[in-house]
N, C-alpha and C. Protein backbone atom coordinates (compact mmCIF):
# COMPACT_ATOMS: atom_id res chain seq x y z
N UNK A 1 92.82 75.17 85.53
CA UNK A 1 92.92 76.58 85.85
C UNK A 1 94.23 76.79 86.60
N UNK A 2 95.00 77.93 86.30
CA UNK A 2 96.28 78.18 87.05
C UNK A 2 96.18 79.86 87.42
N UNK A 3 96.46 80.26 88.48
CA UNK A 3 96.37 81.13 89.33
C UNK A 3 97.81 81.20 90.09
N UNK A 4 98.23 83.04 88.96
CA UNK A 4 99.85 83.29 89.57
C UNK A 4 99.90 84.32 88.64
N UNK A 5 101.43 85.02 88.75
CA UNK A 5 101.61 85.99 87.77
C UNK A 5 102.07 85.80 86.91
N UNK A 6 101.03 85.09 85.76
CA UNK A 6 101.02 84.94 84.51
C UNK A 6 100.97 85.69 83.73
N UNK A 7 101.83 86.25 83.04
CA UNK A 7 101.75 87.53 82.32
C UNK A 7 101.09 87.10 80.58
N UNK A 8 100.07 87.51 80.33
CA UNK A 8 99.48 87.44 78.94
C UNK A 8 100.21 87.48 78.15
N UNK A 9 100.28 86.63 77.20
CA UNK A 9 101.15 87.10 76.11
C UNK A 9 100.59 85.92 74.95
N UNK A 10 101.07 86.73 73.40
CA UNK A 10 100.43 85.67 72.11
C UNK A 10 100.76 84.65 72.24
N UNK A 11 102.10 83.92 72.49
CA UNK A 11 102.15 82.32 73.00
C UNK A 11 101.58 81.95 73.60
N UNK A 12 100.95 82.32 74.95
CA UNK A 12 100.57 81.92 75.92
C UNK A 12 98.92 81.30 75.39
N UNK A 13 98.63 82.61 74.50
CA UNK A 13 97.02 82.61 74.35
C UNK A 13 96.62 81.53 72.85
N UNK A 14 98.53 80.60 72.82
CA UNK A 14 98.31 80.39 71.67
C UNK A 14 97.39 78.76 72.09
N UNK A 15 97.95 78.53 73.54
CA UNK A 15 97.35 77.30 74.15
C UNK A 15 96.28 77.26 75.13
N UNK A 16 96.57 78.56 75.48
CA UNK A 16 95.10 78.63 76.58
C UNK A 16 94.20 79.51 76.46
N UNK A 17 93.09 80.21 77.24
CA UNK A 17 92.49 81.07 77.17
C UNK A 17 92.96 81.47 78.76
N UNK A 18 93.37 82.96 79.01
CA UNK A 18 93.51 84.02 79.92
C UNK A 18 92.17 85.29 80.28
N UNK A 19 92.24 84.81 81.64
CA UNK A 19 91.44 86.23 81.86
C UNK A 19 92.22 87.17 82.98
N UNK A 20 92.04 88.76 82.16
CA UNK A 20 93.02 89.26 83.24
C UNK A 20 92.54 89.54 84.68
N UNK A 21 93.28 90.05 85.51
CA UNK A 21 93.26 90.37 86.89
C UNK A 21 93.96 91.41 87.68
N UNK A 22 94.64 91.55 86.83
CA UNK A 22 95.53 92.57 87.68
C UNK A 22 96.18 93.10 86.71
N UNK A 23 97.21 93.97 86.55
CA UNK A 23 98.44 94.52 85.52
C UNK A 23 100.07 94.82 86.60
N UNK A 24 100.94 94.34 86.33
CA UNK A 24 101.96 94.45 86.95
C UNK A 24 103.41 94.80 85.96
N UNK A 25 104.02 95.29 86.57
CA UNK A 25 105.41 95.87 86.12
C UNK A 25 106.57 95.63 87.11
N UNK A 26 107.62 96.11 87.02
CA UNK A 26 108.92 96.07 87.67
C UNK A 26 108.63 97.25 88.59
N UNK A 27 109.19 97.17 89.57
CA UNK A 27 109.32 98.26 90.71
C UNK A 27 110.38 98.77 91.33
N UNK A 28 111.12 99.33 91.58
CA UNK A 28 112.32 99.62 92.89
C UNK A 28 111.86 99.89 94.34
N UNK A 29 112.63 99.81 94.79
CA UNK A 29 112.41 100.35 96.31
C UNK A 29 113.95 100.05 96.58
N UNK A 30 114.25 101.22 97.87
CA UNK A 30 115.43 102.02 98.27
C UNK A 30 115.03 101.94 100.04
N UNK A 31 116.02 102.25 100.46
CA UNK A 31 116.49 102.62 101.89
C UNK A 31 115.71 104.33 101.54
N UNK A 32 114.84 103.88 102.96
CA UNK A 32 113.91 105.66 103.13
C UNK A 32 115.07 106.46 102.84
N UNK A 33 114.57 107.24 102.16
CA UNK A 33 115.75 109.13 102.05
C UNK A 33 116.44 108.78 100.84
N UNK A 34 116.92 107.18 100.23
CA UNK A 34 117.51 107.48 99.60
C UNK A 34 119.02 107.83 99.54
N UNK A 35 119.51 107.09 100.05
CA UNK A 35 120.88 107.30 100.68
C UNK A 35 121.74 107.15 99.92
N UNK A 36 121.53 106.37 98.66
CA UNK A 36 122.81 106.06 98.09
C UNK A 36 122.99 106.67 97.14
N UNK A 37 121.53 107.63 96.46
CA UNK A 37 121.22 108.09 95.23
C UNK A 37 120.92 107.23 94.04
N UNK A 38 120.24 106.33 94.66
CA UNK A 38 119.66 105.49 93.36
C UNK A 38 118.84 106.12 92.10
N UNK A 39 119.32 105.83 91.00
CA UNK A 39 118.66 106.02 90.07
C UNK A 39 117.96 104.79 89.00
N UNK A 40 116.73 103.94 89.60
CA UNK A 40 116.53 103.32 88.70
C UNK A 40 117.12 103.06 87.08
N UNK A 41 116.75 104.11 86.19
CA UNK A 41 117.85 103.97 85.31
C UNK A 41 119.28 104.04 85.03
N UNK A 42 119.89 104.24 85.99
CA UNK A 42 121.38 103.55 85.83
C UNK A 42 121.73 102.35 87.27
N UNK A 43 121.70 101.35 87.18
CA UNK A 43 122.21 100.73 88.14
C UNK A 43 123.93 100.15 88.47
N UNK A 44 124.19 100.03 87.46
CA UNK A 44 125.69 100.04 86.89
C UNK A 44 126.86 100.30 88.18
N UNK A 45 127.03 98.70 88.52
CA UNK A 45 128.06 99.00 89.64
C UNK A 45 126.88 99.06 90.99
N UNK A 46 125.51 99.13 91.04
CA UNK A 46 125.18 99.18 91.91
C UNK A 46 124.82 97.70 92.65
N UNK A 47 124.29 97.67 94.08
CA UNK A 47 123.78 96.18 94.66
C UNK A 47 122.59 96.15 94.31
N UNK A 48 122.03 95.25 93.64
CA UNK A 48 120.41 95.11 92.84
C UNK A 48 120.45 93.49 93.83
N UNK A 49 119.40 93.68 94.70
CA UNK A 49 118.90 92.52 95.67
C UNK A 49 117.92 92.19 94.70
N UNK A 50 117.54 91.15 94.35
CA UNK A 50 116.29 90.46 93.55
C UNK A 50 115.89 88.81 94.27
N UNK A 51 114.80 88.65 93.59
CA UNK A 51 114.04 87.16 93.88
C UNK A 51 115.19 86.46 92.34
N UNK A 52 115.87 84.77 92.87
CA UNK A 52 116.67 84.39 92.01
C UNK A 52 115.34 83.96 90.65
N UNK A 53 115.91 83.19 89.90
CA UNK A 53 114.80 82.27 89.05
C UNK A 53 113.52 83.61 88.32
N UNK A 54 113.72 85.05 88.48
CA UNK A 54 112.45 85.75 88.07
C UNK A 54 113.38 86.09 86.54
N UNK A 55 111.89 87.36 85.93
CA UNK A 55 112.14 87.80 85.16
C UNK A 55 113.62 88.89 85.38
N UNK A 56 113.29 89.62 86.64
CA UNK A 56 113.67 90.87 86.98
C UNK A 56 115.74 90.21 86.81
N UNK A 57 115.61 88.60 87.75
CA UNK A 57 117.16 88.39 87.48
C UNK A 57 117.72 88.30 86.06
N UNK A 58 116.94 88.05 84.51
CA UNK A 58 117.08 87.66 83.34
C UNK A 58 117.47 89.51 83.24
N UNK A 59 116.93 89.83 83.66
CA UNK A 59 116.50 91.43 83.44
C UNK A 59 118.21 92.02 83.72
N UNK A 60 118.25 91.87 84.83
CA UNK A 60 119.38 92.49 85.29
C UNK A 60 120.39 92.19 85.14
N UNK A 61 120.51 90.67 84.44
CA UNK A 61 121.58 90.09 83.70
C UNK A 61 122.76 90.60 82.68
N UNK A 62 121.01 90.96 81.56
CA UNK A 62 121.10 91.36 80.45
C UNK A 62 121.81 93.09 80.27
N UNK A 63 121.11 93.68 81.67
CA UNK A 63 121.53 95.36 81.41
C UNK A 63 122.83 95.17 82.56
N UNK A 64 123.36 94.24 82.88
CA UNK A 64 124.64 94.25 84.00
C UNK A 64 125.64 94.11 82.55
N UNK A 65 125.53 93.48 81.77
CA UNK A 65 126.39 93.13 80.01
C UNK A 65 126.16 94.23 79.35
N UNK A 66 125.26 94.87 79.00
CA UNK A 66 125.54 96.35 78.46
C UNK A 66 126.09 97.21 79.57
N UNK A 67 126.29 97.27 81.21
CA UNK A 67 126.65 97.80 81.68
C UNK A 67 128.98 97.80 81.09
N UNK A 68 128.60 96.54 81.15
CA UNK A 68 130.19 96.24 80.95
C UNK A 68 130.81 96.71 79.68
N UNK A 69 129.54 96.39 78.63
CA UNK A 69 129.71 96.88 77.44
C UNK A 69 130.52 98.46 76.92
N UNK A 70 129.64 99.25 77.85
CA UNK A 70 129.90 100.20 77.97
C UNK A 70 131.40 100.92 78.41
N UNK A 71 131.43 100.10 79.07
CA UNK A 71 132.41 100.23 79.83
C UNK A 71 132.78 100.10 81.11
N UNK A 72 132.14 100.28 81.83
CA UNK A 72 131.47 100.46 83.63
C UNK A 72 131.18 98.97 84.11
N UNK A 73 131.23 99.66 85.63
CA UNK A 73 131.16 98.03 86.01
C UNK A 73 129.65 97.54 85.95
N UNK A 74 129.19 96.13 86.21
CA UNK A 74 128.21 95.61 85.91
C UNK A 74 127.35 95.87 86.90
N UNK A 75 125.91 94.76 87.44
CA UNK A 75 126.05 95.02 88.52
C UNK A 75 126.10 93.84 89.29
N UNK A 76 126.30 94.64 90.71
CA UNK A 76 126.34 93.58 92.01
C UNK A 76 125.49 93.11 92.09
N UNK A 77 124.91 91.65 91.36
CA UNK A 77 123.22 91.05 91.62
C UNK A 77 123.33 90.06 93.19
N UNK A 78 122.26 90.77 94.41
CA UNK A 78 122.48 89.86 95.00
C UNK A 78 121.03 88.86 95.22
N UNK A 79 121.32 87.62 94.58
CA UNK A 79 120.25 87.16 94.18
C UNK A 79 119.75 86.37 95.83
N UNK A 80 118.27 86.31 96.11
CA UNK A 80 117.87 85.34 96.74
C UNK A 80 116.58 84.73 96.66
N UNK A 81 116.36 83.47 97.69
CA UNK A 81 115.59 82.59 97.28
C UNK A 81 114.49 83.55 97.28
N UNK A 82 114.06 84.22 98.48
CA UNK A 82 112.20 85.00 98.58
C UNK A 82 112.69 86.44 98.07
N UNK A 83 111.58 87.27 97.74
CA UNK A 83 111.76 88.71 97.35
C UNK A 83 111.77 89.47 99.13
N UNK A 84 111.34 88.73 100.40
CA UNK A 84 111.23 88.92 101.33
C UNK A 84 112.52 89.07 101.66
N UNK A 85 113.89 87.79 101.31
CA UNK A 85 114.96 88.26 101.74
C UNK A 85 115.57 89.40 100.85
N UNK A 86 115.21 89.46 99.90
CA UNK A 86 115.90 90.83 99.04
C UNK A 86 115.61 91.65 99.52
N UNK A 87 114.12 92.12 100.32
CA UNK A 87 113.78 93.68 100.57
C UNK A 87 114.42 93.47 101.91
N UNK A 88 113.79 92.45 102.65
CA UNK A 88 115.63 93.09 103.58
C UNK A 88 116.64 93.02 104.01
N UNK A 89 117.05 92.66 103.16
CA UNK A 89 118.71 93.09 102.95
C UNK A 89 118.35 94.30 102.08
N UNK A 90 117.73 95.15 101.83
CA UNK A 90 117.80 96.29 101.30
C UNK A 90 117.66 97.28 102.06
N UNK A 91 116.30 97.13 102.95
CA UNK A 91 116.27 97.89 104.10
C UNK A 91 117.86 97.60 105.57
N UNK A 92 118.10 96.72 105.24
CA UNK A 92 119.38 96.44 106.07
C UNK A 92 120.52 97.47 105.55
N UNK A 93 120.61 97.49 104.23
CA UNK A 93 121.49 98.48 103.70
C UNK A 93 122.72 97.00 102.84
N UNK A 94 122.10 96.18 102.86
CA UNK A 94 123.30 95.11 102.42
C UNK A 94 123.22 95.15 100.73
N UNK A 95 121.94 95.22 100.47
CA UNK A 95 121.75 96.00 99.34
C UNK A 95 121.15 97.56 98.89
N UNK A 96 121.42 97.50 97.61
CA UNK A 96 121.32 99.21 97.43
C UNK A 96 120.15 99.17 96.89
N UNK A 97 119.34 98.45 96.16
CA UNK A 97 117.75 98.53 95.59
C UNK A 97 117.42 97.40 95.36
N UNK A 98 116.26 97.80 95.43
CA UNK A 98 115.17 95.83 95.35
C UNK A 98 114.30 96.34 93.95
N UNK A 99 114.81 95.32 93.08
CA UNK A 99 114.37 95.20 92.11
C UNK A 99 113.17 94.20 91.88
N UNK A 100 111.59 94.33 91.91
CA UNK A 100 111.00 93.07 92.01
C UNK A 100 109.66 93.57 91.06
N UNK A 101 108.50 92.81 90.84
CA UNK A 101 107.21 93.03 90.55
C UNK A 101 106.47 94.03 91.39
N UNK A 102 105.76 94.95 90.66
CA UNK A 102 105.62 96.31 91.31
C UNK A 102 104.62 96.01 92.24
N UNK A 103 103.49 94.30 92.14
CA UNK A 103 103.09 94.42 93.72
C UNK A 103 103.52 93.92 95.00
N UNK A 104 104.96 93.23 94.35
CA UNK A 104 105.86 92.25 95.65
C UNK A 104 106.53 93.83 95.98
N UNK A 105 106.58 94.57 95.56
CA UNK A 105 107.54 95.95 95.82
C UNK A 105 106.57 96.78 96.64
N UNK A 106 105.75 97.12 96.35
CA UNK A 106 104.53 97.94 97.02
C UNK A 106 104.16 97.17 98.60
N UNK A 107 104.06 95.87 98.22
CA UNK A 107 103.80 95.15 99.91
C UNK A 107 105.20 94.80 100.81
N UNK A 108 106.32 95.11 99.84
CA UNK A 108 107.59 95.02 100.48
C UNK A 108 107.61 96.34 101.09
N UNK A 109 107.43 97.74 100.76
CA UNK A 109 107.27 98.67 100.51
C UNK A 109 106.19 99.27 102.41
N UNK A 110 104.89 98.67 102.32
CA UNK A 110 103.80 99.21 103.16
C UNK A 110 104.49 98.39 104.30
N UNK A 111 104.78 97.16 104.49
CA UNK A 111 105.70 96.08 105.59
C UNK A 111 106.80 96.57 106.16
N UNK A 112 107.43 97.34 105.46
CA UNK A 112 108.84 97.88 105.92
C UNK A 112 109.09 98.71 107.31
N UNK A 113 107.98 99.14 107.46
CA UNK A 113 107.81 99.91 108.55
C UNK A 113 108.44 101.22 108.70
N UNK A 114 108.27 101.74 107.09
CA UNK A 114 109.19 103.06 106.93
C UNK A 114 110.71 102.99 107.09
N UNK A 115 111.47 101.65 106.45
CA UNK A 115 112.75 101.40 106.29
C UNK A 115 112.75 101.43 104.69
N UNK A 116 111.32 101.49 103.64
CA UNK A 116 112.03 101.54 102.48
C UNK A 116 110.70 102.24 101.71
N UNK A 117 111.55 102.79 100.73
CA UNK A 117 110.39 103.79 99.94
C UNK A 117 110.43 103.29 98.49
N UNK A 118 109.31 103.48 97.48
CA UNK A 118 109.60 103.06 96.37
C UNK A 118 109.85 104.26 95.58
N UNK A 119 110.59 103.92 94.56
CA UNK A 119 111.60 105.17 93.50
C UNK A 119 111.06 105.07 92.33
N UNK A 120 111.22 105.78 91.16
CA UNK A 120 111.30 105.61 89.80
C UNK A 120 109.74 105.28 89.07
N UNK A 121 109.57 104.96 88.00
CA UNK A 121 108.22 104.50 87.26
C UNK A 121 108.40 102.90 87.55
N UNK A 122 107.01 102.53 86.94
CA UNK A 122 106.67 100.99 87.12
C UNK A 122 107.08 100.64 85.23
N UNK A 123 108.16 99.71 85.19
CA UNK A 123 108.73 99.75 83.95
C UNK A 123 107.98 97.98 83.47
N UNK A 124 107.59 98.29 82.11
CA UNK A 124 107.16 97.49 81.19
C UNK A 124 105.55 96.38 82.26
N UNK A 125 104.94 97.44 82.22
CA UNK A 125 103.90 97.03 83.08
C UNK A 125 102.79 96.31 81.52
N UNK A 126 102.54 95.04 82.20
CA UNK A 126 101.78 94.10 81.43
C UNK A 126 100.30 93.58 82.16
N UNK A 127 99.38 93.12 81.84
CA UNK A 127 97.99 92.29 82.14
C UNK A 127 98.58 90.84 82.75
N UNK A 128 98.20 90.64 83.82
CA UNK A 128 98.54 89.15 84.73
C UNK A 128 97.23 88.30 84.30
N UNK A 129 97.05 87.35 84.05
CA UNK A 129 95.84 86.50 83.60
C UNK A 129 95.65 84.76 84.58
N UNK A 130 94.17 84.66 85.15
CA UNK A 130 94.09 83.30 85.20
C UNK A 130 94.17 82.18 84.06
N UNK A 131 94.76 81.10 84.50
CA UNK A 131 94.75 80.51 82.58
C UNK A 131 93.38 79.39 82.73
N UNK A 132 93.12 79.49 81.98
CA UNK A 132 92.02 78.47 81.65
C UNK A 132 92.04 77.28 80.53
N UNK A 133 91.96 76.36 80.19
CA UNK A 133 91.93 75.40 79.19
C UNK A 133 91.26 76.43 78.13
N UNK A 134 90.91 76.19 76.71
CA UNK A 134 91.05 77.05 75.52
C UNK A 134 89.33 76.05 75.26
N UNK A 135 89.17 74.90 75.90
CA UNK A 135 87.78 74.56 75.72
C UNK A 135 86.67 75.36 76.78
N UNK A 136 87.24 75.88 77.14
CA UNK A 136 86.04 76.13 78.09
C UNK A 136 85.31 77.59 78.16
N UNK A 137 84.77 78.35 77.32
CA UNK A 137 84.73 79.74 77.28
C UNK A 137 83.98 80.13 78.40
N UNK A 138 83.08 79.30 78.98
CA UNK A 138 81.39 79.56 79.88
C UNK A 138 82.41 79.69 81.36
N UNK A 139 83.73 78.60 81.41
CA UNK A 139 84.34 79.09 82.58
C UNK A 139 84.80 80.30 82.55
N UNK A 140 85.54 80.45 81.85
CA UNK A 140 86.51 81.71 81.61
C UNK A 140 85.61 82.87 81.24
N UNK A 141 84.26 82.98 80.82
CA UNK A 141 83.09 84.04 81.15
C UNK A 141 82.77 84.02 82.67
N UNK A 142 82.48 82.96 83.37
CA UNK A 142 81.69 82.88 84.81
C UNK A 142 83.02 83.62 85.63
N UNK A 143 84.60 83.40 85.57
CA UNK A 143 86.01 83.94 85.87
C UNK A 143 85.80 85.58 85.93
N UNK A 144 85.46 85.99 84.39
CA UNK A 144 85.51 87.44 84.22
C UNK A 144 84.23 87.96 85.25
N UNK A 145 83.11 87.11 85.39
CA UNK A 145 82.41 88.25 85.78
C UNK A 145 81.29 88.93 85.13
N UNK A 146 80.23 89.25 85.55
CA UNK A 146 78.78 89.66 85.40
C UNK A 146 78.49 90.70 84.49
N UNK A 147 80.20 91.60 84.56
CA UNK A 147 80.13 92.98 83.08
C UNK A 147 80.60 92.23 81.65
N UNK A 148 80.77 91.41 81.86
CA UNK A 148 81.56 90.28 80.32
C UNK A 148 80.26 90.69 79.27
N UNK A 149 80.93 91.60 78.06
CA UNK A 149 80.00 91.31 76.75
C UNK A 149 80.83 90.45 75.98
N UNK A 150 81.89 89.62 76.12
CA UNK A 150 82.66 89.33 74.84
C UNK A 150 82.31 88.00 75.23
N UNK A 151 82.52 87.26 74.01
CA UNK A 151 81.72 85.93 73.74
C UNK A 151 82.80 84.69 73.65
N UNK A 152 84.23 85.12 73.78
CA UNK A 152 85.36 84.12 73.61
C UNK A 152 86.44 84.56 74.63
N UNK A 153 86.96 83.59 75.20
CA UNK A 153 87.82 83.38 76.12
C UNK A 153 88.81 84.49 75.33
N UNK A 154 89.59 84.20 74.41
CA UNK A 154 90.70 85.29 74.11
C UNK A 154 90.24 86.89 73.79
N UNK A 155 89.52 87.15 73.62
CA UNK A 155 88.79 88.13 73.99
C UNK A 155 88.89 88.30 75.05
N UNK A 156 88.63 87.79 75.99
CA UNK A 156 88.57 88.34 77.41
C UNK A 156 89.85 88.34 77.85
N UNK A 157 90.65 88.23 77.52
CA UNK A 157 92.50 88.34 77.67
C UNK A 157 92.80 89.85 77.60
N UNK A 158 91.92 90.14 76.38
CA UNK A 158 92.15 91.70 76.16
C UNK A 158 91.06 92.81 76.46
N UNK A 159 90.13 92.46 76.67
CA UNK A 159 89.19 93.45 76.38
C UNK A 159 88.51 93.52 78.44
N UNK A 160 89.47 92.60 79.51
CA UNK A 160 88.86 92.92 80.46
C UNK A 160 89.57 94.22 81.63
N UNK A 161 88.94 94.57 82.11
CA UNK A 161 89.43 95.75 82.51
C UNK A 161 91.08 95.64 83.04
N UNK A 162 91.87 96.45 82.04
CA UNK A 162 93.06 96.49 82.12
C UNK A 162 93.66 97.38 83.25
N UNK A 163 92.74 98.41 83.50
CA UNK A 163 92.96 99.46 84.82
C UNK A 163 93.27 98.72 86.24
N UNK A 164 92.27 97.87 86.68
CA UNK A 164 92.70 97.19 87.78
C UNK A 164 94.05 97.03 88.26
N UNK A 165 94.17 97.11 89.13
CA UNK A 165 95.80 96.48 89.38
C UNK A 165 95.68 95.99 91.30
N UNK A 166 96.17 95.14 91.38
CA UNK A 166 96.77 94.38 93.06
C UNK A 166 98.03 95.25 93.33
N UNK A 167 97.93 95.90 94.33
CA UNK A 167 99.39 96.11 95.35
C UNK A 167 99.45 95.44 97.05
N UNK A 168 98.54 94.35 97.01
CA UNK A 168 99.20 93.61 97.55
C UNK A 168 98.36 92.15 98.28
C-alpha cells in the first residue's frame, strides 16, 4: 500500500489498483492585495516560487519556453527544496506567486497569517488515490469504505466519491 499524492491515471491502474481520496489541482497564491497584479494565466517574466522535483516545476518549464517562444521573457522559476520555503519567500515578496498543489496552497494559504491570499481557478484538478497491489480487491474494498457497491479494485479508482477533496 502507498499513501501520497498519487494522481490516478491509466498507467498507473495498469499495475495497481487505486482508491481515491481526495481530488487535487494546481493553485496560486500571492502577497495579500495582490501587489504585483498577478495573473495566473500569464506568468511570463514573472517570479514563480515552486517545490523543485514537482509536477508544477515540469509545468512551468514547459509554459516559461512558450513564454520565450512568443516572444517575452520566460519565467523567473525560483525553485526550492519544501513548498514551505516557496510560500515564504512569496509572502516575503522575494517571489511574485507560489505555484503548488491546491492543498499545499490552501494550508500555505490558512498559515500565512494573512500575508498571502489564493488567486485564479484550481487548474487541471485530478482524483489522488491510495495504491494497492492489483491482487487484493477485499483490501482495496475494506480502504474505500462501508458505501462500496463496486466489486473490483479499478472500479473503485473511478466510481469513489470524486467530490471529496483535502485542503489541508
Amino acid at each position: 500500500m502507498g499513501i501520497s499524492s498519487f494522481t490516478i491515471n491509466a498507467e498507473r491502474l495498469e499495475n495497481v489498483s487505486m482508491v481515491s481520496y481526495f481530488q487535487a489541482g494546481i493553485a496560486y497564491a500571492v502577497r495579500t492585495g495582490n501587489p504585483y497584479d498577478i495573473d495566473p494565466a500569464d506568468l511570463c517574466g514573472k517570479r514563480v516560487a515552486l517545490q523543485v522535483g514537482t509536477y508544477q516545476e515540469e509545468l512551468s518549464l514547459e509554459r516559461s519556453d512558450q513564454c520565450r517562444d512568443a516572444g517575452r521573457p520566460g519565467y523567473d522559476m525560483l525553485a526550492y527544496v519544501s513548498n514551505s520555503d516557496a510560500a515564504t519567500n512569496v509572502a516575503g515578496g522575494k517571489g511574485d506567486i507560489l505555484m503548488a498543489d491546491s492543498p499545499v496552497t490552501a494550508y500555505a494559504v490558512a498559515r500565512s497569517r494573512g500575508t498571502l491570499e489564493q488567486i485564479g481557478d484550481i487548474e487541471e484538478s485530478a482524483l489522488n488515490g491510495i495504491v494497492v497491489p492489483k491482487g487484493q480487491p477485499e483490501f482495496a474494498e475494506a480502504l474505500r469504505g462501508p458505501s462500496s457497491t463496486s466489486s473490483t479494485p479499478a472500479t473503485c479508482a473511478r466510481s469513489s466519491r470524486p467530490g471529496a477533496t483535502r485542503t489541508a
